[in-house]
C-alpha atoms as a PDB file:
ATOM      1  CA  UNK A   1      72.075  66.264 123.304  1.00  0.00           C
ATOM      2  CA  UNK A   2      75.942  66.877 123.037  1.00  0.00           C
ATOM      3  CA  UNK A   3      77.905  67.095 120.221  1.00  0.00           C
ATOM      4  CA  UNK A   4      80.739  64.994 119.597  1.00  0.00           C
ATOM      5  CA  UNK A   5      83.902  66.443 119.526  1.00  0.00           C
ATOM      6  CA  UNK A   6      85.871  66.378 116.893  1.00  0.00           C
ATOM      7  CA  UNK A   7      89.771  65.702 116.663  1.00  0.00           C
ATOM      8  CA  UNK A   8      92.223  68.635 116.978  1.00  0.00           C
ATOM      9  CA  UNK A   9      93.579  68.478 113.117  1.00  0.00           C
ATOM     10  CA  UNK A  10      89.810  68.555 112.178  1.00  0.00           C
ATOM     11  CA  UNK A  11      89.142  71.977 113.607  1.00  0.00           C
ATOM     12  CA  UNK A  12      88.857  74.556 110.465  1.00  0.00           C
ATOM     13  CA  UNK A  13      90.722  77.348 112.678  1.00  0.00           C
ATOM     14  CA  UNK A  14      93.426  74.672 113.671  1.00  0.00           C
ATOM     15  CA  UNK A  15      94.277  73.863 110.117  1.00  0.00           C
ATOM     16  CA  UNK A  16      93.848  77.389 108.743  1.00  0.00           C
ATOM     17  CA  UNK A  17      96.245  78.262 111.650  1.00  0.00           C
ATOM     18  CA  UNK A  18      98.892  75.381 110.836  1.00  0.00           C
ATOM     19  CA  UNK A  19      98.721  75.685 107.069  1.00  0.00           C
ATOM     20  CA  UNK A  20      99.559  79.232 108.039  1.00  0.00           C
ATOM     21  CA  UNK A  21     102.340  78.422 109.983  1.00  0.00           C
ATOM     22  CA  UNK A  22     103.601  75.966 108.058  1.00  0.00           C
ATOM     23  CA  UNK A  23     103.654  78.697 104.546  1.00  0.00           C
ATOM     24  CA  UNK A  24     105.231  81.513 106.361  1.00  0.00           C
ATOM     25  CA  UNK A  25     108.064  79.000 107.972  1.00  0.00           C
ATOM     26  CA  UNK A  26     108.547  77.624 104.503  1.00  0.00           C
ATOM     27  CA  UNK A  27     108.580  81.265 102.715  1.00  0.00           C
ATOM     28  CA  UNK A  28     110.807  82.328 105.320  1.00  0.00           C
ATOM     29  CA  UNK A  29     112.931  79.604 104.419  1.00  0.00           C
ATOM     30  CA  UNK A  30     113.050  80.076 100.694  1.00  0.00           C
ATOM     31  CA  UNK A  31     113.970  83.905 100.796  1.00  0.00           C
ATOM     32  CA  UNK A  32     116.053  84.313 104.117  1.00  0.00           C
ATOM     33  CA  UNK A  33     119.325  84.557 101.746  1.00  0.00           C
ATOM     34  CA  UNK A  34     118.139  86.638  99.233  1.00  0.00           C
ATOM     35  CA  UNK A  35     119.425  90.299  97.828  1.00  0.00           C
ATOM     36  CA  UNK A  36     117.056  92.538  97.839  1.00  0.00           C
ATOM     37  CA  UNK A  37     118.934  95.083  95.689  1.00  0.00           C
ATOM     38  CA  UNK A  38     119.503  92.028  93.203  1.00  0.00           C
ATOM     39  CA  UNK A  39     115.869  91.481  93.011  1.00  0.00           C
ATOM     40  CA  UNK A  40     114.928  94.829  92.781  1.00  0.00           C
ATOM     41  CA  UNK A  41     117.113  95.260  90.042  1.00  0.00           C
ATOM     42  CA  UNK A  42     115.893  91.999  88.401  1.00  0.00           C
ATOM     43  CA  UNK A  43     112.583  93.223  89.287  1.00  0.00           C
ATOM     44  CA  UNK A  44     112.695  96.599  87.554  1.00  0.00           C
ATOM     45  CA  UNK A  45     114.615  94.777  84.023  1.00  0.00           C
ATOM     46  CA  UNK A  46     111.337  92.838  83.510  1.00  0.00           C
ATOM     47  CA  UNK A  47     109.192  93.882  80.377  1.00  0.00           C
ATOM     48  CA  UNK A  48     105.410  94.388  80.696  1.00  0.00           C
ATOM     49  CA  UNK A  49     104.702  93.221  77.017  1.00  0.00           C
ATOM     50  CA  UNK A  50     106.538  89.220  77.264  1.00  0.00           C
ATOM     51  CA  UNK A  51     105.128  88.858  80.880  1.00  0.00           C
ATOM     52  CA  UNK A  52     101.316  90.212  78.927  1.00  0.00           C
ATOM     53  CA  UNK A  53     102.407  88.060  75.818  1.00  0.00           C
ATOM     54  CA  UNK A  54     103.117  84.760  78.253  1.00  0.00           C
ATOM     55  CA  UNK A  55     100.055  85.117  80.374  1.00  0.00           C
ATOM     56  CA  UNK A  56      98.097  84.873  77.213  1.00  0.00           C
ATOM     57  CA  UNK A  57     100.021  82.512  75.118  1.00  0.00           C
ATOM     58  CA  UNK A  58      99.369  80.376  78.740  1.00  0.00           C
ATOM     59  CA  UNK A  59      95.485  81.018  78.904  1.00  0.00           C
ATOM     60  CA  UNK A  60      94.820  80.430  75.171  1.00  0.00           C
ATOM     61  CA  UNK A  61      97.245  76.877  75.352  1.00  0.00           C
ATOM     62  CA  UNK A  62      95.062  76.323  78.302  1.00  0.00           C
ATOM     63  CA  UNK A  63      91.624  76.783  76.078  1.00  0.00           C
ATOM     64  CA  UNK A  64      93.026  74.813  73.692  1.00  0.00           C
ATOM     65  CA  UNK A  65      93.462  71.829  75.869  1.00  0.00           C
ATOM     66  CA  UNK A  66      90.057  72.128  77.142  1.00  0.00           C
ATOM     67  CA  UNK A  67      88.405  72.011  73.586  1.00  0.00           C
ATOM     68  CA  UNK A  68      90.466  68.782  72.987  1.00  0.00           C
ATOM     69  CA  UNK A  69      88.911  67.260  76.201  1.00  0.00           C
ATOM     70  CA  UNK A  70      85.284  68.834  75.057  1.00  0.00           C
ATOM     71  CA  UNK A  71      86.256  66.743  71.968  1.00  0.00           C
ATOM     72  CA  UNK A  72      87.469  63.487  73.569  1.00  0.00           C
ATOM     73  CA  UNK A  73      84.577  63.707  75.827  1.00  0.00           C
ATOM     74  CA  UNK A  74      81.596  64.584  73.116  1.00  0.00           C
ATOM     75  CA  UNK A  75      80.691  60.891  72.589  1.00  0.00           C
ATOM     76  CA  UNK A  76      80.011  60.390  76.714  1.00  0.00           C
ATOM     77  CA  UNK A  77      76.056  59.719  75.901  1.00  0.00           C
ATOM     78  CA  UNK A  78      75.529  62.502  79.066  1.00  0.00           C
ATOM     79  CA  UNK A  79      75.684  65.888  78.076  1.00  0.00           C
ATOM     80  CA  UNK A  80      78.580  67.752  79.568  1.00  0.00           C
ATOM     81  CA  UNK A  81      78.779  71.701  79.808  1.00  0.00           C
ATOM     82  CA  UNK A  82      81.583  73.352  78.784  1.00  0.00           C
ATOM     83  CA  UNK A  83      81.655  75.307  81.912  1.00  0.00           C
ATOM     84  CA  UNK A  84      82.189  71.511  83.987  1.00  0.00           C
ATOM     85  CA  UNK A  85      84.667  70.592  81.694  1.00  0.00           C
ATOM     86  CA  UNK A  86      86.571  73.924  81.891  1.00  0.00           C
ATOM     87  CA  UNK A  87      86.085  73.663  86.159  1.00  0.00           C
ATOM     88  CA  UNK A  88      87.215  69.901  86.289  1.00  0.00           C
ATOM     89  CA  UNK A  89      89.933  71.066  83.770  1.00  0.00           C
ATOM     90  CA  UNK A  90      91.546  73.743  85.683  1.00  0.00           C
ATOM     91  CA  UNK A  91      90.513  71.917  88.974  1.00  0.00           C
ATOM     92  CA  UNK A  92      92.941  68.968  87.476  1.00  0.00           C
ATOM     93  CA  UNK A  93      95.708  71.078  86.407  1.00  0.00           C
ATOM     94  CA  UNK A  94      96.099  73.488  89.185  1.00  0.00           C
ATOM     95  CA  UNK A  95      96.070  70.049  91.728  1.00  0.00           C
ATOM     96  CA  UNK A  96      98.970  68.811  89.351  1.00  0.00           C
ATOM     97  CA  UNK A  97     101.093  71.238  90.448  1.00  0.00           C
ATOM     98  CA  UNK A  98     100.683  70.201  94.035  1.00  0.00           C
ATOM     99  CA  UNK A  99      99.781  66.714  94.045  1.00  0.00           C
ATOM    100  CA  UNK A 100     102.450  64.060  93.574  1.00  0.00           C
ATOM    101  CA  UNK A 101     102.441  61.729  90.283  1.00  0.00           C
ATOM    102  CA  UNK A 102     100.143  63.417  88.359  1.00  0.00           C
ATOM    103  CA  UNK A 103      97.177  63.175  90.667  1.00  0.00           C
ATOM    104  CA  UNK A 104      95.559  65.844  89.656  1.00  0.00           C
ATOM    105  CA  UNK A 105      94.198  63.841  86.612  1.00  0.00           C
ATOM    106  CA  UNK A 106      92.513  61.665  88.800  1.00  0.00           C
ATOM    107  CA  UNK A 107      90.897  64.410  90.767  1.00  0.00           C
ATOM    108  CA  UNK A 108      89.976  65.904  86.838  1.00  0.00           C
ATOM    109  CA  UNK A 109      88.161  62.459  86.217  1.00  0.00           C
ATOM    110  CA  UNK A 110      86.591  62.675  89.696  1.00  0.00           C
ATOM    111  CA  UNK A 111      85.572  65.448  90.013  1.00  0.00           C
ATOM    112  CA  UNK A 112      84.152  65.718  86.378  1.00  0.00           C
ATOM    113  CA  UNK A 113      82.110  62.596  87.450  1.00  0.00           C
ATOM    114  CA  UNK A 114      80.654  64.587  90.145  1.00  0.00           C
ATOM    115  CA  UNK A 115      79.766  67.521  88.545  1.00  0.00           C
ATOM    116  CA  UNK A 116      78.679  66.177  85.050  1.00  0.00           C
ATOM    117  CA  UNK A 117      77.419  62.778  86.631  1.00  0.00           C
ATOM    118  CA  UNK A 118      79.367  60.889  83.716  1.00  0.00           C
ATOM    119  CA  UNK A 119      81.598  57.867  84.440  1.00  0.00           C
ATOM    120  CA  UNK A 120      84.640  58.621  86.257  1.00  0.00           C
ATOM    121  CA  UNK A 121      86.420  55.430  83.926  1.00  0.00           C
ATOM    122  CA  UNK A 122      85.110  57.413  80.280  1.00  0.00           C
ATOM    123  CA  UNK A 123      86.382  60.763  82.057  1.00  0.00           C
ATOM    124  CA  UNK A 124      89.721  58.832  83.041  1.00  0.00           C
ATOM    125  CA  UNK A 125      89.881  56.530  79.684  1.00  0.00           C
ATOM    126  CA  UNK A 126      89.242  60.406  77.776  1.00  0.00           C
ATOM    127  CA  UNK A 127      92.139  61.668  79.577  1.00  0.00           C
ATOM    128  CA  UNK A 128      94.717  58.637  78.992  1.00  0.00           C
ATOM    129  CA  UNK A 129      93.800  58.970  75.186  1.00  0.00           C
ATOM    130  CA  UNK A 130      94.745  62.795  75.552  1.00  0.00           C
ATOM    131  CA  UNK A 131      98.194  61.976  77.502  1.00  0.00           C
ATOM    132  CA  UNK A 132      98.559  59.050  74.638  1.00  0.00           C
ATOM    133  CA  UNK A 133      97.727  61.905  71.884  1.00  0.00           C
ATOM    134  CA  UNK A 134     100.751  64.827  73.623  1.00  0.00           C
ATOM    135  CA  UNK A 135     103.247  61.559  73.976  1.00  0.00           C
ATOM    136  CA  UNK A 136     102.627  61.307  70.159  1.00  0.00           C
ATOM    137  CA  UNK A 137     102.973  64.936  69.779  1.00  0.00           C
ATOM    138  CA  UNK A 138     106.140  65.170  71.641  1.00  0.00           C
ATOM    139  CA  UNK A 139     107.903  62.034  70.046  1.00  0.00           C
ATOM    140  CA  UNK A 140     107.068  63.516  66.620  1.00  0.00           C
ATOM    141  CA  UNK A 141     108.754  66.855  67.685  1.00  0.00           C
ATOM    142  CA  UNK A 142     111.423  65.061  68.701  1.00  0.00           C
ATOM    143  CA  UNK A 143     111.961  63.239  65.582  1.00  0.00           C
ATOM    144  CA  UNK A 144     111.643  66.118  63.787  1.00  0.00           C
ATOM    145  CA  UNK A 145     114.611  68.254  65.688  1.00  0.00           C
ATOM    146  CA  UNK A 146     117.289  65.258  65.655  1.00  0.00           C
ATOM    147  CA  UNK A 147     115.592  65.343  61.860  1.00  0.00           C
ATOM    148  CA  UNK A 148     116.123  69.088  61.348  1.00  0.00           C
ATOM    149  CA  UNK A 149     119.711  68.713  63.773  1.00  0.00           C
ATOM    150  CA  UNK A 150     121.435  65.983  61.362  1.00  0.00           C
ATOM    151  CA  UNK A 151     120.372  67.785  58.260  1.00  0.00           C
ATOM    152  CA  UNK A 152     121.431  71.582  59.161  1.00  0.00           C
ATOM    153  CA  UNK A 153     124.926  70.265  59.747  1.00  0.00           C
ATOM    154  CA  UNK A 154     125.290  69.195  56.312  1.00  0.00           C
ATOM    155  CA  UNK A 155     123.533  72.018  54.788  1.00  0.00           C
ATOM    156  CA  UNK A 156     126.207  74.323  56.317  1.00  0.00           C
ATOM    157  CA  UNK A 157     129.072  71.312  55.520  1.00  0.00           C
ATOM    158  CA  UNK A 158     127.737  72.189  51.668  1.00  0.00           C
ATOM    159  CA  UNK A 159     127.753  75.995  52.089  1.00  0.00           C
ATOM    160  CA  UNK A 160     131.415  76.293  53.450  1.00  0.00           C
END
């Protein structure tokens, strides 16, 4: 009995080979004008402590945001670990950075569904109600600064 074969594009060495390809043309692309002296010297001005203090401040914004979900999602009558709601998490925000139109949400409700075996609509529905719950957040910043912005300039009006 023969196997069938499969397409070219479908070959794991092919598209390991292409995606290859296809990075190194596009690095080469991105840094064929650059100075290296400039970014060496760029390089060497960089402090240790704010690139420390931002890798944290980004991991414990990034805990945060899965304890909201944990808390959106504790009413789904099917138990969910934390450790499936951190990998769907993640999973969802790393693929937004690649994926077009916020797709990676929709791979976080998917792929939730698969490892939790909840409802991909109450994983999807949990994560509209979080995007509702930051649009709130952010309008209410921005109330606040044109708040704050109109008031400081006649708080320094009354000091002159």
């Amino acid at each position: 009995m023969t196997r069938a074969s499969k397409p070219i594009f479908q070959s794991r060495p092919v598209q390991l080979t292409l995606g290859l390809l296809i990075g190194g043309v596009l690095l080469y692309l991105s840094i064929r004008n650059v100075s290296w002296d400039a970014l060496t010297a760029e390089l060497a001005s960089i402090k240790p402590a704010w690139i420390a203090l931002a890798l944290a401040l980004y991991w414990v914004e990034l805990g945060a945001r899965v304890i909201r979900w944990r808390v959106l999602l504790s009413h789904l009558q099917t138990p969910v670990s934390d450790r499936q709601i951190s990998i769907a998490f993640i999973s969802g925000f790393a693929a937004n950075n690649i994926l077009p139109a916020k797709l990676g949400e929709a791979l976080r409700a998917d792929l939730l569904g698969r490892l939790a075996n909840v409802s991909r609509v109450a994983a999807f529905g949990s994560i509209i109600v979080e995007r509702l719950f930051d649009m709130m957040a952010i309008l209410g910043m921005t109330v606040w600064g044109i708040w704050f912005a109109t008031t400081a300039d006649d708080t320094l009006t009354e000091m002159r």
